[in-house]
PDB file of N, CA and C in Angstrom:
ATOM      1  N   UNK A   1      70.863  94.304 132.382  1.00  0.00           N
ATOM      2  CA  UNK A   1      70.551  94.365 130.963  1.00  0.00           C
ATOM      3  C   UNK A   1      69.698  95.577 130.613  1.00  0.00           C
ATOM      4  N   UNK A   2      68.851  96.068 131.266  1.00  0.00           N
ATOM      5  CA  UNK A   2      67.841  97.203 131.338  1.00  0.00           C
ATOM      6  C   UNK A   2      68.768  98.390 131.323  1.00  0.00           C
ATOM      7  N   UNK A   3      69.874  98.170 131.881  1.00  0.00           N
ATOM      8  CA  UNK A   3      70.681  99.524 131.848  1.00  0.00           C
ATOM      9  C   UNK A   3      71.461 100.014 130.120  1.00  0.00           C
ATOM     10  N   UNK A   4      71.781  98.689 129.720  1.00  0.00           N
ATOM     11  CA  UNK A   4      72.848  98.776 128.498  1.00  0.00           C
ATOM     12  C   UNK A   4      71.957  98.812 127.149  1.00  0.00           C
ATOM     13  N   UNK A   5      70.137  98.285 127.748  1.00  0.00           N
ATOM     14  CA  UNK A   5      69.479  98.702 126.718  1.00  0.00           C
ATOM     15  C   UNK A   5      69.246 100.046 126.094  1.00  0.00           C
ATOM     16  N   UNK A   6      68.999 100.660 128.053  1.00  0.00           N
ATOM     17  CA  UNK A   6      68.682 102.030 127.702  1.00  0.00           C
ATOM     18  C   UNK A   6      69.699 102.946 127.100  1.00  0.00           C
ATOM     19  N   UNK A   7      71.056 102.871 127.362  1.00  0.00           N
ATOM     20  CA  UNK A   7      72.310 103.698 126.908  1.00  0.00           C
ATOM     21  C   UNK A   7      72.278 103.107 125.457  1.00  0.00           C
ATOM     22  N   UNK A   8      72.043 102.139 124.838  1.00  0.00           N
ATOM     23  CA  UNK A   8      72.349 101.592 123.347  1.00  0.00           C
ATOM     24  C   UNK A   8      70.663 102.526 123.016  1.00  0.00           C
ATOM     25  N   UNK A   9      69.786 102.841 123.439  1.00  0.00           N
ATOM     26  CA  UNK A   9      68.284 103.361 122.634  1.00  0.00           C
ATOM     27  C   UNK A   9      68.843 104.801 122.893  1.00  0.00           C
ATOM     28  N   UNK A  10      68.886 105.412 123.639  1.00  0.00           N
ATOM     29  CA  UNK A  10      69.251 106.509 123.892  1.00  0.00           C
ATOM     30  C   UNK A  10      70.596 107.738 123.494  1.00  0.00           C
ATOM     31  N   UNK A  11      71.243 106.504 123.459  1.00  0.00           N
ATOM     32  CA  UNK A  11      72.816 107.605 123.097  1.00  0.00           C
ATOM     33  C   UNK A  11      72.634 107.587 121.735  1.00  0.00           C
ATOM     34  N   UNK A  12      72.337 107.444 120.681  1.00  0.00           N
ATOM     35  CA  UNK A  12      71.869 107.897 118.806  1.00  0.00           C
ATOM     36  C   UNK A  12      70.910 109.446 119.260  1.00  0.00           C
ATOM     37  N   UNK A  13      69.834 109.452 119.940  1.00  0.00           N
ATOM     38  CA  UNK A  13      68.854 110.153 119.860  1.00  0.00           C
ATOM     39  C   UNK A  13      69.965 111.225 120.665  1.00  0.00           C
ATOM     40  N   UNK A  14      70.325 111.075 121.731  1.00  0.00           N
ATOM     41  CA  UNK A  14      70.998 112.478 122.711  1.00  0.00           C
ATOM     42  C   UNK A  14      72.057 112.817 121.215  1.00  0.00           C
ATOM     43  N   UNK A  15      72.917 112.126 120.349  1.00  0.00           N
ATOM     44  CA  UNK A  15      73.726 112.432 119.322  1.00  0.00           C
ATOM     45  C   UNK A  15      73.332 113.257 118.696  1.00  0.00           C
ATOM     46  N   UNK A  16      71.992 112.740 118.150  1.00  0.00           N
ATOM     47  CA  UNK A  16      71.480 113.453 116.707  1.00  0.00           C
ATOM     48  C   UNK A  16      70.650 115.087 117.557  1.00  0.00           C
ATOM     49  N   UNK A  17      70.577 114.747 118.227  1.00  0.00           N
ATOM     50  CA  UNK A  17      69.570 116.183 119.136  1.00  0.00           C
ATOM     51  C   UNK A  17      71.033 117.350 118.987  1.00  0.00           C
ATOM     52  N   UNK A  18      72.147 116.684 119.750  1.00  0.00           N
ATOM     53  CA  UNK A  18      73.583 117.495 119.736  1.00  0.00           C
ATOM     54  C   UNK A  18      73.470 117.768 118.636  1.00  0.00           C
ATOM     55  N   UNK A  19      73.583 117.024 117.577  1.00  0.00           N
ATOM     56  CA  UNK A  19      74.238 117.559 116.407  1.00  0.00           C
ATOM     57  C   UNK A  19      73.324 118.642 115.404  1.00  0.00           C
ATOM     58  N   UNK A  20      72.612 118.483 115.519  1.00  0.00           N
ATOM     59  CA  UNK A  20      71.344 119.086 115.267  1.00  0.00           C
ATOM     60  C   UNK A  20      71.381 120.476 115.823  1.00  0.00           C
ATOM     61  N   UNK A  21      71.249 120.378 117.089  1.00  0.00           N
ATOM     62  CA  UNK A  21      71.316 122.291 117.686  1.00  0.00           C
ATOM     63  C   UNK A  21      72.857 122.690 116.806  1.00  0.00           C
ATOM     64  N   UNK A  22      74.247 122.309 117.324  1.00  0.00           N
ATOM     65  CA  UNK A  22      74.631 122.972 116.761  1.00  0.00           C
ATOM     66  C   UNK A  22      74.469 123.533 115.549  1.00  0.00           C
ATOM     67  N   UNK A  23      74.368 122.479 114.579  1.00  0.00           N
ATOM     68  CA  UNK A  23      73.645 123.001 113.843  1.00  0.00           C
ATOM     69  C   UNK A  23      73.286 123.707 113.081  1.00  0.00           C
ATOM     70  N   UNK A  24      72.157 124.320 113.973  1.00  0.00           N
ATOM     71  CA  UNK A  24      71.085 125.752 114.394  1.00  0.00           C
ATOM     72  C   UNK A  24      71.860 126.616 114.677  1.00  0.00           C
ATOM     73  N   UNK A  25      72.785 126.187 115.946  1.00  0.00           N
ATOM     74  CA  UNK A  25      73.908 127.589 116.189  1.00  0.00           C
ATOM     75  C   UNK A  25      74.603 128.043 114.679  1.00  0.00           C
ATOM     76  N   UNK A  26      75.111 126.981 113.985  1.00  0.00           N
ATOM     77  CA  UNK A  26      75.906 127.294 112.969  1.00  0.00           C
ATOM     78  C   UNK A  26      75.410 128.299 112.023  1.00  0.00           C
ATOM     79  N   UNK A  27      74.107 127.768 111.341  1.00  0.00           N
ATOM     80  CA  UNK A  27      73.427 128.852 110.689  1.00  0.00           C
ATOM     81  C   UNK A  27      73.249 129.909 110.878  1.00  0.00           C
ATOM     82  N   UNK A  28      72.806 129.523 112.597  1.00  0.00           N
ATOM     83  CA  UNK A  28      72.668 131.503 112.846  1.00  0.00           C
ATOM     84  C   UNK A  28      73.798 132.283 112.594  1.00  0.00           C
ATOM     85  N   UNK A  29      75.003 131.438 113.112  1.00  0.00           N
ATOM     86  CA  UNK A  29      75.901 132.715 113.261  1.00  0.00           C
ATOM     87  C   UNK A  29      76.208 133.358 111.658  1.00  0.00           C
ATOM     88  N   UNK A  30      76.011 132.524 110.352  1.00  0.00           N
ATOM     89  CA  UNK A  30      76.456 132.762 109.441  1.00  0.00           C
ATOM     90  C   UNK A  30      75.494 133.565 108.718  1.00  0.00           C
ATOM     91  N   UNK A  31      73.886 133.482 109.376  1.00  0.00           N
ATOM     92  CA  UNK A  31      73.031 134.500 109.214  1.00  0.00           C
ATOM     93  C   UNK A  31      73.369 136.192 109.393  1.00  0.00           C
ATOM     94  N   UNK A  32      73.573 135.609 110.605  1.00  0.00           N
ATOM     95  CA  UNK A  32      73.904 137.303 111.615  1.00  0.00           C
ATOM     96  C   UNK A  32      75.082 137.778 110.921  1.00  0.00           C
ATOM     97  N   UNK A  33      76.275 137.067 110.439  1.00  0.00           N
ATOM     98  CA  UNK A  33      76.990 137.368 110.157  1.00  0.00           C
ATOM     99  C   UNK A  33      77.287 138.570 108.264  1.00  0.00           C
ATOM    100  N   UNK A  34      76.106 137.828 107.822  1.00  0.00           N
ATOM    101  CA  UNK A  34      75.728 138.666 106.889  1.00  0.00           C
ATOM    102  C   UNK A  34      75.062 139.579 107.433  1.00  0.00           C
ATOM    103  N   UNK A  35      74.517 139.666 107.864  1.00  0.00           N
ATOM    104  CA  UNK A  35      73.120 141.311 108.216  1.00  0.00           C
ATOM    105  C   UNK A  35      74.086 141.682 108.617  1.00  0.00           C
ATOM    106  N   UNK A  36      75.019 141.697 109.320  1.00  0.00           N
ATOM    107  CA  UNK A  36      76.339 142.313 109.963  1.00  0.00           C
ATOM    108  C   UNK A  36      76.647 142.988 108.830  1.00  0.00           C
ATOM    109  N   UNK A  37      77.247 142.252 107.532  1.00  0.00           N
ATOM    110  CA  UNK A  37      77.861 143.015 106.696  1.00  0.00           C
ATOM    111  C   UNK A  37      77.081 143.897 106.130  1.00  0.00           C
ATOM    112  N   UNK A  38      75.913 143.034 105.496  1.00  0.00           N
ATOM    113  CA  UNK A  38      74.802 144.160 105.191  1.00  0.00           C
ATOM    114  C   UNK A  38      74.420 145.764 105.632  1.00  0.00           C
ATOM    115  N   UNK A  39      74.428 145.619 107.202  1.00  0.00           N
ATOM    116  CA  UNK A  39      74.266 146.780 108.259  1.00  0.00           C
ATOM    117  C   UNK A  39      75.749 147.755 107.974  1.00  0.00           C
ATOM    118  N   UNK A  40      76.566 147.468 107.950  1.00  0.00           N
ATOM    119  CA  UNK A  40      77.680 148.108 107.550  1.00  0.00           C
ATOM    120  C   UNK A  40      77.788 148.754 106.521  1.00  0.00           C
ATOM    121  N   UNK A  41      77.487 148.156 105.304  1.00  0.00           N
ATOM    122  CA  UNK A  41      77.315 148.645 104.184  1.00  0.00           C
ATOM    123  C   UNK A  41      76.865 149.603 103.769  1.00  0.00           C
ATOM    124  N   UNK A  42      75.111 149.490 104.375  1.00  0.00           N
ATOM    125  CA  UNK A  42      73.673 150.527 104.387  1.00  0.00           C
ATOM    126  C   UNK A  42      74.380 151.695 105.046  1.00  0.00           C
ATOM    127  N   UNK A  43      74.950 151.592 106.108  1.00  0.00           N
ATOM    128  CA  UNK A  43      75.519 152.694 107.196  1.00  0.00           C
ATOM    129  C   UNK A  43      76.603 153.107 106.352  1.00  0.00           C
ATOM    130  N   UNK A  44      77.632 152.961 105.519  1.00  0.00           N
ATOM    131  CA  UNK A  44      78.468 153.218 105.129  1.00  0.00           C
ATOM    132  C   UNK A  44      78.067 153.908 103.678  1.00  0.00           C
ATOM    133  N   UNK A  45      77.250 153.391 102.951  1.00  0.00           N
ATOM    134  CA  UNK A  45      76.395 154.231 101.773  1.00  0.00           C
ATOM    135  C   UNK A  45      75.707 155.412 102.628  1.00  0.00           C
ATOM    136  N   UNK A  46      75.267 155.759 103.748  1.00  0.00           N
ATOM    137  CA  UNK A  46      73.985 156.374 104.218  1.00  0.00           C
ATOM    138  C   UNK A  46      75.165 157.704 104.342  1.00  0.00           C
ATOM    139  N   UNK A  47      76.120 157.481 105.070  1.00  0.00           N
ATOM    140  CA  UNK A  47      77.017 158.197 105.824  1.00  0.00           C
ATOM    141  C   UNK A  47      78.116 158.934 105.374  1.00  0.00           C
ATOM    142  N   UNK A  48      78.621 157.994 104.139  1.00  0.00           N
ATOM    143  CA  UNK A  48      79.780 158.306 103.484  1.00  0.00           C
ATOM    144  C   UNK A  48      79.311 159.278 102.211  1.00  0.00           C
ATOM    145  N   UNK A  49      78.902 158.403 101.881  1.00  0.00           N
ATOM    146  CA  UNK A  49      78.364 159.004 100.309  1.00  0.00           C
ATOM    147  C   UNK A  49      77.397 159.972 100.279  1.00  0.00           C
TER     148      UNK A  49
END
């Protein structure tokens, strides 16, 4: 019984921790992904024009 307690307390918290970082990954990439464009831009006004 000690075993099926711990997997029923535990597997929500290991879930929400998963779901959570990604997440974090997600944002970042959509962060970076602008300064990306941003950086392009600046370089492309600096260079071109």
């Amino acid at each position: 019984m000690v075993m099926n307690y711990e997997i029923i307390f535990f597997t929500p918290i290991f879930a929400s921790l998963i779901g959570f970082i990604l997440l974090r990954i997600l944002k970042k990439r959509k962060r970076s992904a602008k300064t990306i464009y941003k950086l392009i831009n600046d370089l492309e006004k600096k260079y071109i024009y």
